[in-house]
N, C-alpha and C. Protein backbone atom coordinates (compact mmCIF):
# COMPACT_ATOMS: atom_id res chain seq x y z
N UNK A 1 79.91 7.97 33.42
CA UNK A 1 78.97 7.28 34.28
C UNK A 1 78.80 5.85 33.78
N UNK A 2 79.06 4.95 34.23
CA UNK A 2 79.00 3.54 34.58
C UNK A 2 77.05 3.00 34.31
N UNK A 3 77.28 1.97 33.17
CA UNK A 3 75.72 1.63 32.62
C UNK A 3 75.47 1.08 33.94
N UNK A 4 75.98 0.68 35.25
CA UNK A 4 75.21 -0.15 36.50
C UNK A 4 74.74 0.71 37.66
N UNK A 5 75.19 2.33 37.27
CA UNK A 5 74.69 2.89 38.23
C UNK A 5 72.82 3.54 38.41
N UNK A 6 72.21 2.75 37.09
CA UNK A 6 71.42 3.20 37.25
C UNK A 6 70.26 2.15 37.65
N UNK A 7 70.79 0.86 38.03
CA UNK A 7 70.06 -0.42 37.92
C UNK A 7 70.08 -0.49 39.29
N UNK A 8 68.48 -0.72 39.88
CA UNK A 8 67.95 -1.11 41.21
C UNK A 8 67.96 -2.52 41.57
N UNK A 9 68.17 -2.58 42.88
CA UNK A 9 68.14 -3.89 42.65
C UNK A 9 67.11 -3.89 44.53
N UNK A 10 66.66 -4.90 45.22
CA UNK A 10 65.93 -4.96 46.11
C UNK A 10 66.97 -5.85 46.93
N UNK A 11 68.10 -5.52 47.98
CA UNK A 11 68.65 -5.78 48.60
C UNK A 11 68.52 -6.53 50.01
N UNK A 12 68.20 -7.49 50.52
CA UNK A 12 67.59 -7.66 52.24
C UNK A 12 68.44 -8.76 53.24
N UNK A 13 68.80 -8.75 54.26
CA UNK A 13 70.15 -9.22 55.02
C UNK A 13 69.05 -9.50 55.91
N UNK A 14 68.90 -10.72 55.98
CA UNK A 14 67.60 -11.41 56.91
C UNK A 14 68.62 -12.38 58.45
N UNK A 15 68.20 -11.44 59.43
CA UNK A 15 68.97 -11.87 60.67
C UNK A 15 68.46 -13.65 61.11
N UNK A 16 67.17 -13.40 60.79
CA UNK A 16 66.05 -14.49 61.53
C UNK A 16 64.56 -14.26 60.87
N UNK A 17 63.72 -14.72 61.63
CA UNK A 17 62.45 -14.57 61.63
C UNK A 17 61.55 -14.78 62.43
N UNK A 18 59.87 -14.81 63.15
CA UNK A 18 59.42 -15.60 64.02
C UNK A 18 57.70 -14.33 62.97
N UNK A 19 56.99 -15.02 64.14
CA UNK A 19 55.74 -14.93 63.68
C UNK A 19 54.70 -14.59 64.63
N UNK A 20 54.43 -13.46 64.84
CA UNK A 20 53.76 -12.53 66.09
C UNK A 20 52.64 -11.93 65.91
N UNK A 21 51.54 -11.90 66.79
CA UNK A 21 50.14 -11.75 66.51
C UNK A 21 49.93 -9.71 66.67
N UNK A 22 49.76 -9.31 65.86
CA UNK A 22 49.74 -7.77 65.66
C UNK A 22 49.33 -7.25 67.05
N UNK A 23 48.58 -7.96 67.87
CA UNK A 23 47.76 -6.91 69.15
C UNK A 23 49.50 -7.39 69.84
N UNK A 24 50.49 -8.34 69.88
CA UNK A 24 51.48 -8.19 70.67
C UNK A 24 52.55 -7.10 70.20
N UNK A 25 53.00 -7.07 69.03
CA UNK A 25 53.69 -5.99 68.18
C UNK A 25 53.06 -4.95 68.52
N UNK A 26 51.76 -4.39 68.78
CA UNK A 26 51.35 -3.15 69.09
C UNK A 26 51.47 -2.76 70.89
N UNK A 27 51.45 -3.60 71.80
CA UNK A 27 51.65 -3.64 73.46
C UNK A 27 53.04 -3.82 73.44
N UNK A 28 54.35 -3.84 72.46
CA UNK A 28 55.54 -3.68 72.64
C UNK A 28 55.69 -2.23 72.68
N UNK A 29 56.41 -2.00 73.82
CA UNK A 29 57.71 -1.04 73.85
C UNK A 29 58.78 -0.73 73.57
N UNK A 30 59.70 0.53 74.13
CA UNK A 30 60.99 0.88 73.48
C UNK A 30 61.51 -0.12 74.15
N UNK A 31 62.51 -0.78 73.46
CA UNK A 31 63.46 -1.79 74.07
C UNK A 31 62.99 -3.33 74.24
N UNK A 32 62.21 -3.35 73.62
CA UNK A 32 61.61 -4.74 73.84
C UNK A 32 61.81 -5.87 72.44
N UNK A 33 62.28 -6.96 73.39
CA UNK A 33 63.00 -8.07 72.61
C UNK A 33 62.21 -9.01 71.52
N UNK A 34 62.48 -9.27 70.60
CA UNK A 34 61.79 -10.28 69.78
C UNK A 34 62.83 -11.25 69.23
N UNK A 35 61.85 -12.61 70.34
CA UNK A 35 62.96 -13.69 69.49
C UNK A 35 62.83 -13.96 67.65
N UNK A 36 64.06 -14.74 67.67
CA UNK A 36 64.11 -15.08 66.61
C UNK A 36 64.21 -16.39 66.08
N UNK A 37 63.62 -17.20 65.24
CA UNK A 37 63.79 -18.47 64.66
C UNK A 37 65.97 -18.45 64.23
N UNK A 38 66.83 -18.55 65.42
CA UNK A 38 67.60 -18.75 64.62
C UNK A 38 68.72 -18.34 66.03
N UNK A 39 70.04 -18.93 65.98
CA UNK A 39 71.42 -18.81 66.88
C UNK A 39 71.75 -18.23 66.56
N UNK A 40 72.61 -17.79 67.71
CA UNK A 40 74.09 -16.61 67.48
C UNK A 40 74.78 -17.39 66.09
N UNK A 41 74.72 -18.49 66.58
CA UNK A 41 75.67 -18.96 65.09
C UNK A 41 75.32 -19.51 63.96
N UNK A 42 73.89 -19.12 63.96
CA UNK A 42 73.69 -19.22 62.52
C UNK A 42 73.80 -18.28 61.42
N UNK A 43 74.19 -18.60 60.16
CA UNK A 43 74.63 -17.13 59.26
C UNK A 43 73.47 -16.52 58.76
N UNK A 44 73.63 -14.89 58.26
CA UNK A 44 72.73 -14.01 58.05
C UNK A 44 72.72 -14.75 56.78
N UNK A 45 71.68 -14.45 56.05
CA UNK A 45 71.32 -14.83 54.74
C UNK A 45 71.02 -13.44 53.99
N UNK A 46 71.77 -13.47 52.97
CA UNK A 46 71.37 -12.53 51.92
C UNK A 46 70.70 -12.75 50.64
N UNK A 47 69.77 -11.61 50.29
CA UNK A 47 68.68 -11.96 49.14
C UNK A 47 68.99 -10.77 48.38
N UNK A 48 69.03 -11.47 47.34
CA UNK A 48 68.77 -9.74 46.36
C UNK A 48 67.68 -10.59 44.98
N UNK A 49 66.92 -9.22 45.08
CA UNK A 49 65.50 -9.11 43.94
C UNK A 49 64.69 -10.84 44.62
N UNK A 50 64.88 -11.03 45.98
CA UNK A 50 64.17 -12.26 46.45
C UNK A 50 65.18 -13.86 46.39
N UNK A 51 66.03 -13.65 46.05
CA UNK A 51 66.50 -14.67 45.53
C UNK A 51 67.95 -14.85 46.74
N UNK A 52 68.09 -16.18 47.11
CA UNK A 52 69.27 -15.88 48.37
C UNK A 52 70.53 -16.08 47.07
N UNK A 53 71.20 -15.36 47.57
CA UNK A 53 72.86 -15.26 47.14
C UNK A 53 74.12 -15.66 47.56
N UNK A 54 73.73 -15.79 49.02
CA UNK A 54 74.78 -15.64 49.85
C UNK A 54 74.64 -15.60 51.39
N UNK A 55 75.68 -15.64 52.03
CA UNK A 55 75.57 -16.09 53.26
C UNK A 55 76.65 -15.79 54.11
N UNK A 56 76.16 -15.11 55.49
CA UNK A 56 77.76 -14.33 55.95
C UNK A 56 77.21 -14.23 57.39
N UNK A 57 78.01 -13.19 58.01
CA UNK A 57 77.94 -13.16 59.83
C UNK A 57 77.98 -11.65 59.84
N UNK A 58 77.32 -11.13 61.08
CA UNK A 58 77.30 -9.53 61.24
C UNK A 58 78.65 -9.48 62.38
N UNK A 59 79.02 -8.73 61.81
CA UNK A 59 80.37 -7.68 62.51
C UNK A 59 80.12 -6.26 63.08
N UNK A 60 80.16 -5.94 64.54
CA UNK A 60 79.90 -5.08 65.29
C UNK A 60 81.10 -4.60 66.03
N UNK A 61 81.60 -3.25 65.48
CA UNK A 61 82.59 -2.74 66.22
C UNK A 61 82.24 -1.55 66.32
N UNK A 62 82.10 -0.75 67.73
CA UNK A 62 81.51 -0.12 68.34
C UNK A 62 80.10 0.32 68.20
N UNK A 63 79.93 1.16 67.12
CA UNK A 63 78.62 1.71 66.72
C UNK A 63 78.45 1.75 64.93
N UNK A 64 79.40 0.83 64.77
CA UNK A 64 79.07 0.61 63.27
C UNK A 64 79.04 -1.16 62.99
N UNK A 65 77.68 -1.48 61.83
CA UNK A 65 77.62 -2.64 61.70
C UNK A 65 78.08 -3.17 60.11
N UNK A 66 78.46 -4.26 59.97
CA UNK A 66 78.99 -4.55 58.76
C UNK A 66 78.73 -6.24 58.78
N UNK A 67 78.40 -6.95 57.57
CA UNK A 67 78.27 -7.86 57.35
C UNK A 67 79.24 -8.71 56.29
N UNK A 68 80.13 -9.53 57.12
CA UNK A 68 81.12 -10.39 55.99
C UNK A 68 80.30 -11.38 55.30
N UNK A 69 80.22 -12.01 54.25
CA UNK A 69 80.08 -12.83 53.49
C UNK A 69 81.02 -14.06 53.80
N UNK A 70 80.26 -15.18 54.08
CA UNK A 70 80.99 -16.23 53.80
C UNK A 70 80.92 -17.48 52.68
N UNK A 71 79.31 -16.81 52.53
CA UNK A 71 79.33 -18.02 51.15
C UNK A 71 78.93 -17.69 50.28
N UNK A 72 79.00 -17.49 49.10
CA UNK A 72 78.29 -17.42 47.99
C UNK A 72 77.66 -18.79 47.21
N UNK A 73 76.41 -18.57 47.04
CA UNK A 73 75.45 -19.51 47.05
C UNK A 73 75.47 -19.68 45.25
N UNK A 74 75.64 -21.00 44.47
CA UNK A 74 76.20 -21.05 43.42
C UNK A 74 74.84 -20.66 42.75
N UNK A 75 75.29 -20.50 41.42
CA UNK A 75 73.82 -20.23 40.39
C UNK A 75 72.91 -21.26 40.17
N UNK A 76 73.60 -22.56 39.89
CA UNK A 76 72.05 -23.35 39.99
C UNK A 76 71.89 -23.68 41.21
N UNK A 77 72.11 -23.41 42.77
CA UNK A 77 71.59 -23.50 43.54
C UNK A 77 70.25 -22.29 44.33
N UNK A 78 70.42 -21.61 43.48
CA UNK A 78 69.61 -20.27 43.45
C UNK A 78 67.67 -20.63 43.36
């Protein structure tokens, strides 16, 4: 067993964001849209333990999703 399999780490692939008043989040329904601060072509941002790392695009082929990496974000830019 590998000393890294036991180390957590807090992982999060942030599409966008926006900022919504709870009584509207609660009068949403199934299927209902929430914009986002952000374009089709802007890249997902990745964080791990809070900290961005990296930077990539979501990949959708059929019913499975996957996220490429395109940048890795250097250490003193962290």
């Amino acid at each position: 067993m590998s000393v890294l399999e036991d180390i957590t780490i807090d992982l999060s692939i942030v599409l966008g964001s926006t900022n919504l008043p709870i009584r509207q989040i609660l009068a949403m329904g199934r299927g209902a849209m929430i914009a986002l601060d952000c374009g089709h072509d802007d890249p997902t941002l990745v964080y791990v333990n809070g900290k961005l790392v990296a930077k990539g695009r979501v990949l959708v082929d059929e019913d499975q999703m996957s996220l490429e990496v395109t940048e890795v974000i250097p250490r003193e830019h962290r």
